[in-house]
Protein backbone atom coordinates (compact mmCIF):
# COMPACT_ATOMS: atom_id res chain seq x y z
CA UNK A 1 18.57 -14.30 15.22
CA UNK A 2 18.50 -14.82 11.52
CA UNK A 3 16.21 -13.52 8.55
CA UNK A 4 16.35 -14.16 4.96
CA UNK A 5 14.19 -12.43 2.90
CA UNK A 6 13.77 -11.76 -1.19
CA UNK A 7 15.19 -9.11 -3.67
CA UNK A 8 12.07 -7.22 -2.89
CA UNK A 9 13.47 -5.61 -0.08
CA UNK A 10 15.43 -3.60 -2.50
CA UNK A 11 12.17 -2.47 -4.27
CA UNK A 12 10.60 -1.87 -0.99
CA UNK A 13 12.80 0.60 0.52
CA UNK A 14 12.56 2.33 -2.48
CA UNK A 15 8.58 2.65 -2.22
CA UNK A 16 8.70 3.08 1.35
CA UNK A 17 10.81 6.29 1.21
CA UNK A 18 8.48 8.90 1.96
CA UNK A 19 9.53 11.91 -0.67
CA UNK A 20 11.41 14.97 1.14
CA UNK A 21 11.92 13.38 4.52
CA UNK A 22 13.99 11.86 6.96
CA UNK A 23 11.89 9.25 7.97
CA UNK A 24 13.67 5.92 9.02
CA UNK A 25 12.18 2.87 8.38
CA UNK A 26 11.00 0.41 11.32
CA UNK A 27 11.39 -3.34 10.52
CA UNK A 28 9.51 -5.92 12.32
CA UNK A 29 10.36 -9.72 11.36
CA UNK A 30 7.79 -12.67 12.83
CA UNK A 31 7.03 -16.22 12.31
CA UNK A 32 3.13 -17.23 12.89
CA UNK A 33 4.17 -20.67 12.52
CA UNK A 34 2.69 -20.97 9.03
CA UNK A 35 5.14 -18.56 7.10
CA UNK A 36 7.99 -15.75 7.84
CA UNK A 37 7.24 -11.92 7.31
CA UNK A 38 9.18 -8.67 7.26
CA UNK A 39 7.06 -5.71 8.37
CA UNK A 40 8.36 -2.47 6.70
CA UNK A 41 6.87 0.48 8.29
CA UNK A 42 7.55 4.06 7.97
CA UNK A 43 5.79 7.21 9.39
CA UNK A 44 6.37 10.87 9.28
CA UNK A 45 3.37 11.61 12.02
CA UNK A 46 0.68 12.44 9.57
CA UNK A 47 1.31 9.55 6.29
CA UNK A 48 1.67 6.37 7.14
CA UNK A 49 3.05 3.43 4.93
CA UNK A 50 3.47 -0.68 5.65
CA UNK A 51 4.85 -2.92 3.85
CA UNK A 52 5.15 -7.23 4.01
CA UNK A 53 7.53 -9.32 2.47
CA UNK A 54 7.66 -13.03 3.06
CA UNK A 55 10.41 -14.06 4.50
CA UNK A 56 12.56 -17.11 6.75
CA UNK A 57 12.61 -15.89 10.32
CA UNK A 58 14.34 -18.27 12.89
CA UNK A 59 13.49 -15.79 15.72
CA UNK A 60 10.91 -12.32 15.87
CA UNK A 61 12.85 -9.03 16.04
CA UNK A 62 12.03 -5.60 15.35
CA UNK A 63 14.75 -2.59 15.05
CA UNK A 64 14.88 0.42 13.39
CA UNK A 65 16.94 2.11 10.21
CA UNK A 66 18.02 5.12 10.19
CA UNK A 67 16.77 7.22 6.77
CA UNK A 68 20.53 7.37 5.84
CA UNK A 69 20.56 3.73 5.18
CA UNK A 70 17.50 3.00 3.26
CA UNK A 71 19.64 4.03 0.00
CA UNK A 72 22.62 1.65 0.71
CA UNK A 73 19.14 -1.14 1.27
CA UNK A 74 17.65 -0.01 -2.06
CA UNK A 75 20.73 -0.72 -3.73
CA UNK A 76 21.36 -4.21 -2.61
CA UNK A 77 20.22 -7.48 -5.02
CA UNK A 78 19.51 -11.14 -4.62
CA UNK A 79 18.20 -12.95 -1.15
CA UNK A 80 19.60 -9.99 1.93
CA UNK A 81 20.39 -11.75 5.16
CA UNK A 82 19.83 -9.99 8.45
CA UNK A 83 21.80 -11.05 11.39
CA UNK A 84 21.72 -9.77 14.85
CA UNK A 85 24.94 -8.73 16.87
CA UNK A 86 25.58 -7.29 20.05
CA UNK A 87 25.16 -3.74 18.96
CA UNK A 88 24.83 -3.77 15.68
CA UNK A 89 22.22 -5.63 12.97
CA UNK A 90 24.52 -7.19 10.00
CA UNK A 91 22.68 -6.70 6.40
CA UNK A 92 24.10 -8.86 3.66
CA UNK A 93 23.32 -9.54 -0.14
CA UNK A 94 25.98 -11.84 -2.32
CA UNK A 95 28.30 -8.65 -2.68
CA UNK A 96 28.48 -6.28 -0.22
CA UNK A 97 27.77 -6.34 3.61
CA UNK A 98 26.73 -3.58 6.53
CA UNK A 99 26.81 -3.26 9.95
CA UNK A 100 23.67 -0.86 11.18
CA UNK A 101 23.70 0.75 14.75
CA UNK A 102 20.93 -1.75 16.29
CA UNK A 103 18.00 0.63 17.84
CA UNK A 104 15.52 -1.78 18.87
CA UNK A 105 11.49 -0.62 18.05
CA UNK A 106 8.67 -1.48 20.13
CA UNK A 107 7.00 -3.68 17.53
CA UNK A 108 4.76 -2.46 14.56
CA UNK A 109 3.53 0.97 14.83
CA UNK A 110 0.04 0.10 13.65
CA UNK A 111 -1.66 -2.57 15.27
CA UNK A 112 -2.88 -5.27 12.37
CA UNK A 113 -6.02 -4.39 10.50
CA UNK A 114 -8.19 -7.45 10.67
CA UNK A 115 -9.98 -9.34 8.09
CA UNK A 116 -10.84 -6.99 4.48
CA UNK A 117 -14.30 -5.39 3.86
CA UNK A 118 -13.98 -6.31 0.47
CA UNK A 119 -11.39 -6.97 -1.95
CA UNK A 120 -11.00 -6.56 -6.01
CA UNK A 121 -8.51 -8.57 -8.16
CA UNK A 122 -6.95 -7.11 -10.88
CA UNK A 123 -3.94 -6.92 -13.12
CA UNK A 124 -0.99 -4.52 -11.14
CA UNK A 125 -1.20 -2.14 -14.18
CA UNK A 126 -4.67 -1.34 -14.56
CA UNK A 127 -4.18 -0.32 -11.22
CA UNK A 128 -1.35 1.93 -12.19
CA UNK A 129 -2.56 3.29 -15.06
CA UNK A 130 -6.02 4.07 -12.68
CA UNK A 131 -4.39 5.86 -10.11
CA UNK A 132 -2.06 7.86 -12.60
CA UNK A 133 -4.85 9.14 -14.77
CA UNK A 134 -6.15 10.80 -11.64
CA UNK A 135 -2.94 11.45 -9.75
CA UNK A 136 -1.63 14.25 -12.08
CA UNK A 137 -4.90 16.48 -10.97
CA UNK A 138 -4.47 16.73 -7.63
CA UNK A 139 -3.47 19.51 -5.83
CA UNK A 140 -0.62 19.93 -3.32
CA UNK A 141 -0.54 18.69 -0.29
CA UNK A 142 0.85 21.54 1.28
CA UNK A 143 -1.65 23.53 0.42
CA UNK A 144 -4.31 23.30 3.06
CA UNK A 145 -8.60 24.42 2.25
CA UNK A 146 -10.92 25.01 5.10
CA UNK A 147 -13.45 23.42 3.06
CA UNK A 148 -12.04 21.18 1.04
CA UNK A 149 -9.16 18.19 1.02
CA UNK A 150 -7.12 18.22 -2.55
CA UNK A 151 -4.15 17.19 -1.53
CA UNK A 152 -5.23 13.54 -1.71
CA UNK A 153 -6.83 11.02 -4.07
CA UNK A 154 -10.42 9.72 -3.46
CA UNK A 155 -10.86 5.70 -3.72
CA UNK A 156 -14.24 4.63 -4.16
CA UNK A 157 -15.56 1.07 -4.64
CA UNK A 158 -19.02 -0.35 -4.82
CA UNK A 159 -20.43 -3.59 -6.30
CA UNK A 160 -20.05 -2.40 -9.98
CA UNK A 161 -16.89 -0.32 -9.86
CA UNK A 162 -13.75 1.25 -8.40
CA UNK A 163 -12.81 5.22 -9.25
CA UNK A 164 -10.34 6.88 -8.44
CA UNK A 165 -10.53 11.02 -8.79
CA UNK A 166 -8.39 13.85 -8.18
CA UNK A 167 -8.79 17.69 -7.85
CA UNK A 168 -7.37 20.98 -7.51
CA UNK A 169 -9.75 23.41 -7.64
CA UNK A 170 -9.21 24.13 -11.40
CA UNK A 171 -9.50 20.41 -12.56
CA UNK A 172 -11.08 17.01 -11.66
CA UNK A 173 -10.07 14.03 -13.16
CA UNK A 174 -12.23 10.74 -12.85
CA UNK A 175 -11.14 7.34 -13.81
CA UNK A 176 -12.70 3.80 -13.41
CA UNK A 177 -11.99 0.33 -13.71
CA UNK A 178 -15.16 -2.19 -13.91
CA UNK A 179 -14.28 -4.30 -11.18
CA UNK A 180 -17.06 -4.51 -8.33
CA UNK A 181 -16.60 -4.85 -5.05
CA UNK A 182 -19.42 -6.37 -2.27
CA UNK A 183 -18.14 -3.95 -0.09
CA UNK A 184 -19.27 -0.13 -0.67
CA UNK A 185 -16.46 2.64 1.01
CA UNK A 186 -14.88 6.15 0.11
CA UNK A 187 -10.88 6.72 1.37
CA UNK A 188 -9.26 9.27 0.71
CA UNK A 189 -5.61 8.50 0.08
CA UNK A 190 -2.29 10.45 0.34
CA UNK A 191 -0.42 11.32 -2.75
CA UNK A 192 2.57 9.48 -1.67
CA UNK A 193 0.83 6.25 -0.75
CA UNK A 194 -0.27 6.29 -4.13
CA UNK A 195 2.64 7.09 -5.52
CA UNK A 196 3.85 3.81 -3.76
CA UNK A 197 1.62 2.17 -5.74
CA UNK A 198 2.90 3.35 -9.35
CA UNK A 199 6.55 2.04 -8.11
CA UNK A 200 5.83 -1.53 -7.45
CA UNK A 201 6.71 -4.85 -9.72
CA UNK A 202 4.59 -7.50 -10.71
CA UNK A 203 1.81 -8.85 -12.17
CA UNK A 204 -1.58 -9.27 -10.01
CA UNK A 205 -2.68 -6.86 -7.32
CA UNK A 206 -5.42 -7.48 -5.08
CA UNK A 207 -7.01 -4.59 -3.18
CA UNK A 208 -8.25 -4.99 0.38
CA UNK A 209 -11.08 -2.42 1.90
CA UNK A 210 -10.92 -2.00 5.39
CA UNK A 211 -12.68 0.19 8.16
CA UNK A 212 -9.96 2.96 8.11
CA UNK A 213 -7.17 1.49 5.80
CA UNK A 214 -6.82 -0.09 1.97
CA UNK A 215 -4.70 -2.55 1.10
CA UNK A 216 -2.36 -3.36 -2.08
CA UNK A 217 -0.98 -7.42 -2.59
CA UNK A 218 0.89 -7.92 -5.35
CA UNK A 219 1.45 -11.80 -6.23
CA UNK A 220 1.04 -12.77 -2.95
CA UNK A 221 4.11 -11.74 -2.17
CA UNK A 222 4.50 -7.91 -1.61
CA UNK A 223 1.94 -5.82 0.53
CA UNK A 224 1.53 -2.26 1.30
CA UNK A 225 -1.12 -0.81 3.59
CA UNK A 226 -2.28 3.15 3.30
CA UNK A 227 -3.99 3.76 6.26
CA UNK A 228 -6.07 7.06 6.65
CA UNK A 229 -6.20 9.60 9.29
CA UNK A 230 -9.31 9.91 11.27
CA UNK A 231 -9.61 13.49 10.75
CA UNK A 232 -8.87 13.34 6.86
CA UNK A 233 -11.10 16.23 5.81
CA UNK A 234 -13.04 16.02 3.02
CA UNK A 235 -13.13 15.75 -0.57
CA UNK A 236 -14.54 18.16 -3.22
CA UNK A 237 -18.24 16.85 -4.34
CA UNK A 238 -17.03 16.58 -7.91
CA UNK A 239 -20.34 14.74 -8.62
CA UNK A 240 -22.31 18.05 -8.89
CA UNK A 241 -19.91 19.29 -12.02
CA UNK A 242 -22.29 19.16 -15.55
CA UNK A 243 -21.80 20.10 -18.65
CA UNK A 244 -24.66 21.17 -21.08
CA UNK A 245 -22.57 20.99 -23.95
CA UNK A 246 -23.58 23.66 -26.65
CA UNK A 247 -20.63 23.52 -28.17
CA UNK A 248 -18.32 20.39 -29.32
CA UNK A 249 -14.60 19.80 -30.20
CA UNK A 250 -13.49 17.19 -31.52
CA UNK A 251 -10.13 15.47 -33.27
CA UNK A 252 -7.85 11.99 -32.11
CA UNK A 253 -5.87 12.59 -28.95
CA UNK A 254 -2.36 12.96 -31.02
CA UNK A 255 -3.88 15.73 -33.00
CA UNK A 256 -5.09 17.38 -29.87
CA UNK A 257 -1.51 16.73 -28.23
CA UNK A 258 0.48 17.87 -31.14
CA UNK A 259 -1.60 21.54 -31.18
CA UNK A 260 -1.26 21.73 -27.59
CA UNK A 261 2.33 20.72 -26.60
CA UNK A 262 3.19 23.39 -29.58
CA UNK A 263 1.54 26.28 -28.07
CA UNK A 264 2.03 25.83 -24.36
CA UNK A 265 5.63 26.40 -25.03
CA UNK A 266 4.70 30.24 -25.77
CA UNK A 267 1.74 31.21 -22.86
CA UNK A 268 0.16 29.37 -20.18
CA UNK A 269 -2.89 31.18 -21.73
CA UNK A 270 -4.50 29.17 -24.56
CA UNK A 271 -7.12 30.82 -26.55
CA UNK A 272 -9.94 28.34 -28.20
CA UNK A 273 -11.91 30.36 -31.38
CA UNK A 274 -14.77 28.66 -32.92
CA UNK A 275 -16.35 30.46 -35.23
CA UNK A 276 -18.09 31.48 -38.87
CA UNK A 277 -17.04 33.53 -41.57
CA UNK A 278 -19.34 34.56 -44.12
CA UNK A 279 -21.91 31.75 -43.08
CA UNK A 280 -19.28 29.19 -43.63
CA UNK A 281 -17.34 27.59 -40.49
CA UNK A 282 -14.15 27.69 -40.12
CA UNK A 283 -11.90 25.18 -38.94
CA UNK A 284 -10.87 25.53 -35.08
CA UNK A 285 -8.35 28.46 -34.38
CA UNK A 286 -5.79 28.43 -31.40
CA UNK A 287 -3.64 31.07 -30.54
CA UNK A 288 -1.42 31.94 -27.45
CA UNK A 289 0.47 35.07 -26.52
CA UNK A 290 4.21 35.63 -25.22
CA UNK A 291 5.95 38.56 -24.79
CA UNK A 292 6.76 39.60 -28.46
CA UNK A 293 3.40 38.95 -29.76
CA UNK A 294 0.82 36.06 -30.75
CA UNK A 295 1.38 33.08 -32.43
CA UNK A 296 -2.10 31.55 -34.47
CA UNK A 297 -2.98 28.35 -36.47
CA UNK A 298 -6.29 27.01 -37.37
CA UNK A 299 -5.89 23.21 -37.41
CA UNK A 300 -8.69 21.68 -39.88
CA UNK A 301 -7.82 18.13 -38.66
CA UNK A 302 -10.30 19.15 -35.28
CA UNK A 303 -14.03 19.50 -35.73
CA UNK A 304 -16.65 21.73 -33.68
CA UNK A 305 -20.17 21.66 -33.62
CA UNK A 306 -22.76 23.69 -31.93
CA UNK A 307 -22.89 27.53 -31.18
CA UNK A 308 -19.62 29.80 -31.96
CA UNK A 309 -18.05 30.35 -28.90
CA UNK A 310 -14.23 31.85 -27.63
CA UNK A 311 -12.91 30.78 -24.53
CA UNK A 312 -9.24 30.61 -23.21
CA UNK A 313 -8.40 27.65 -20.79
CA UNK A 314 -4.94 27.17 -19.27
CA UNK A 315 -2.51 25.52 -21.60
CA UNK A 316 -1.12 22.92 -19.26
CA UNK A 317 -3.91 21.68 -17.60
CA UNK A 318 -5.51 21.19 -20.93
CA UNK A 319 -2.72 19.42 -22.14
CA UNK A 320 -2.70 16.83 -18.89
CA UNK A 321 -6.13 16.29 -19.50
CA UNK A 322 -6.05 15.34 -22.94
CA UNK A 323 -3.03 13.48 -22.38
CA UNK A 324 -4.99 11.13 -20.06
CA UNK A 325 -8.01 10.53 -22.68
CA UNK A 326 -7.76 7.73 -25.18
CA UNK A 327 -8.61 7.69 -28.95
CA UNK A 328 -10.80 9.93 -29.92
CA UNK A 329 -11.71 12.93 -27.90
CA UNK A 330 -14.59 14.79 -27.08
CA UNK A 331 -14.90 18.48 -25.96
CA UNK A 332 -17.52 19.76 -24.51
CA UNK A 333 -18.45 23.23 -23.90
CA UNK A 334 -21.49 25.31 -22.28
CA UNK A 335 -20.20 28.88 -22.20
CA UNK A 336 -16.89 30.96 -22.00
CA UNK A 337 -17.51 30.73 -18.09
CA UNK A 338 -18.45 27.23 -17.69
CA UNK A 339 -16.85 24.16 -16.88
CA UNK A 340 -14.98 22.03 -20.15
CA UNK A 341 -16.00 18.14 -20.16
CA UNK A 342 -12.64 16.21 -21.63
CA UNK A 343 -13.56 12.68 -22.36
CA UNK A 344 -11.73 9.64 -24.75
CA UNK A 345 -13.63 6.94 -26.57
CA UNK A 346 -14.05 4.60 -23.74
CA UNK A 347 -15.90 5.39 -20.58
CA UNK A 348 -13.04 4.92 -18.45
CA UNK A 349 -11.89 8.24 -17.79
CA UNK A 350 -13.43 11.86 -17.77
CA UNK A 351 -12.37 15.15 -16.83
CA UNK A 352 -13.53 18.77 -16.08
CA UNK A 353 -11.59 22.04 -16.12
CA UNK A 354 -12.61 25.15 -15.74
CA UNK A 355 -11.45 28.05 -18.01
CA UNK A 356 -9.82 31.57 -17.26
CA UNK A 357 -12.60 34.15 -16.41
CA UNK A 358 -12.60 37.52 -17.75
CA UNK A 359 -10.81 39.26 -15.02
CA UNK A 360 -8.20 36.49 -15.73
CA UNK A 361 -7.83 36.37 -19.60
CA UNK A 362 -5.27 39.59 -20.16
């Protein structure tokens, strides 16, 4: 038994190594008599990640690697030869060879998927750059609600659109990319399958909708397959959140950054003053507390409109959701106790946070 397959294998064991675990990686090689593949699966009982590279396979084979292996894979370059022995599996690149204990799988641990729902073409990092401006908002997966599922990201397609949006109870961040899909779905997606997303190479990516599962081809050559529990919970309705904004700030992103990143160093807590003096406003004031007193600027390269208002929102958060905005940036604001609107010049990407509360704000 012989298989030959690409550098990509590298890359793939890489994506496939599911963060904080000792999860070994099942390989399953097959020839369907038009081309070679490499199945790359690997499960920890609740996520569950696939992979396909194309690849020459003289004879189908499935065995298993142990998790303290899938560095010495991810470190190997050029075309990686697999060769079976009596009782071990032989893994060779142009420099270095191994011999792996052979424990032999029962073929792939997900039966195949069928034919897609739907699919949307797109370049790989529009896809990155959708799933990261939602990513950073959602919450931990650790962290179980009996409501509510944040440890995830929400995919949603229809004809005009696909969104991705992530939440942790404090913040929801929404991004789109105009591509439309005939096929209308909502998956909810685990953090590290996305995460497997943001690591791959290339230059196209196709995404496939299925029944229970979404799929992720990248030049035809690499696949990956997030498939999603049955009983997944379910996701915040982050349609409901509105903002009547009263009250508007507004500056570039880099200003917004600049007075941000400079005053989340000193206090979580961020303070936000709008206000007049004498009948003449005043240009936005921020302040934040630490432990040996309060530090205050007014920046007069940010605007506000609207009603006066004070509110105090939590520095980071704030920061992450600016960061993700583009150009020029709106604020919007309803009260001190409402939710904050965060959105950039292009309709791409919005965001709500909420702010501190009074009980919260000493």
């Amino acid at each position: 038994m012989r298989c030959v397959v690409s550098k990509k294998l590298s890359s793939a064991c890489k994506i496939l190594s599911i963060e904080e675990s000792d999860t070994p990686i099942h390989m399953f090689a097959f020839n369907d008599g038009v081309q070679g593949s490499l199945r790359l699966e690997a499960s920890d009982g609740i996520k569950h990640l696939a992979l396909f590279l194309t690849a020459e396979v003289d004879e189908d084979f499935d065995f298993i690697v142990p998790a303290r292996y899938i560095p010495v894979l991810s470190n190997m370059n050029g075309d990686i030869i697999f060769s079976a022995l009596k009782k071990h599996m032989r893994i060779s690149d142009s420099s270095s060879t191994i011999n792996i204990p052979f424990f032999e799988g029962n073929g792939p641990l997900r039966p195949a998927i069928g034919t897609p729902l739907g699919t949307v073409t797109t370049e790989l990092n529009i896809v990155k750059d959708l799933f990261e401006r939602a990513l950073f908002a959602a919450g931990s997966e650790k962290n179980a609600d009996h409501r509510f599922n944040y440890g995830c990201i929400l995919l949603e397609c229809n004809q005009d659109v696909v969104r991705a949006v992530g939440s942790d109870r404090r913040v929801i961040a929404i991004s789109t990319i105009y591509k439309g899909s005939p096929y209308q779905g909502r998956f909810l997606l685990p953090k590290v399958g996305v995460r497997m997303i943001g690591k791959m190479d290339g230059d196209m990516l196709t995404m496939s909708f299925y029944d229970r599962a979404v799929g992720f081809t990248v030049d035809g050559e690499m696949s990956c397959e997030l498939y999603i529990p049955e009983h997944n919970g379910v996701f915040p309705p982050y349609e409901d959140v509105t903002v009547k904004g009263r009250t508007f700030l507004k500056g570039s992103r880099d200003e917004f950054l600049s007075v941000v990143s400079h005053m989340r160093k000193l206090s979580d807590k961020l303070q936000i003053n709008m206000s007049y003096a004498n009948y003449v406003k005043r240009p936005p004031r921020f302040s934040a507390r630490d432990d040996f007193g309060v530090s205050m600027e007014r920046f007069p390269d940010l605007r506000w409109e609207g009603d006066p208002l004070k509110i105090k929102v939590n520095a980071s958060t704030f920061y992450g959701v600016i960061k993700h905005a583009r150009g020029n940036v709106t604020v919007s604001f309803t009260n001190d106790m409402g939710p904050i609107r965060v959105e950039g010049e292009d309709s791409s990407y919005v965001a709500f946070l909420m702010p501190f509360l009074p009980t919260e704000r000493r």
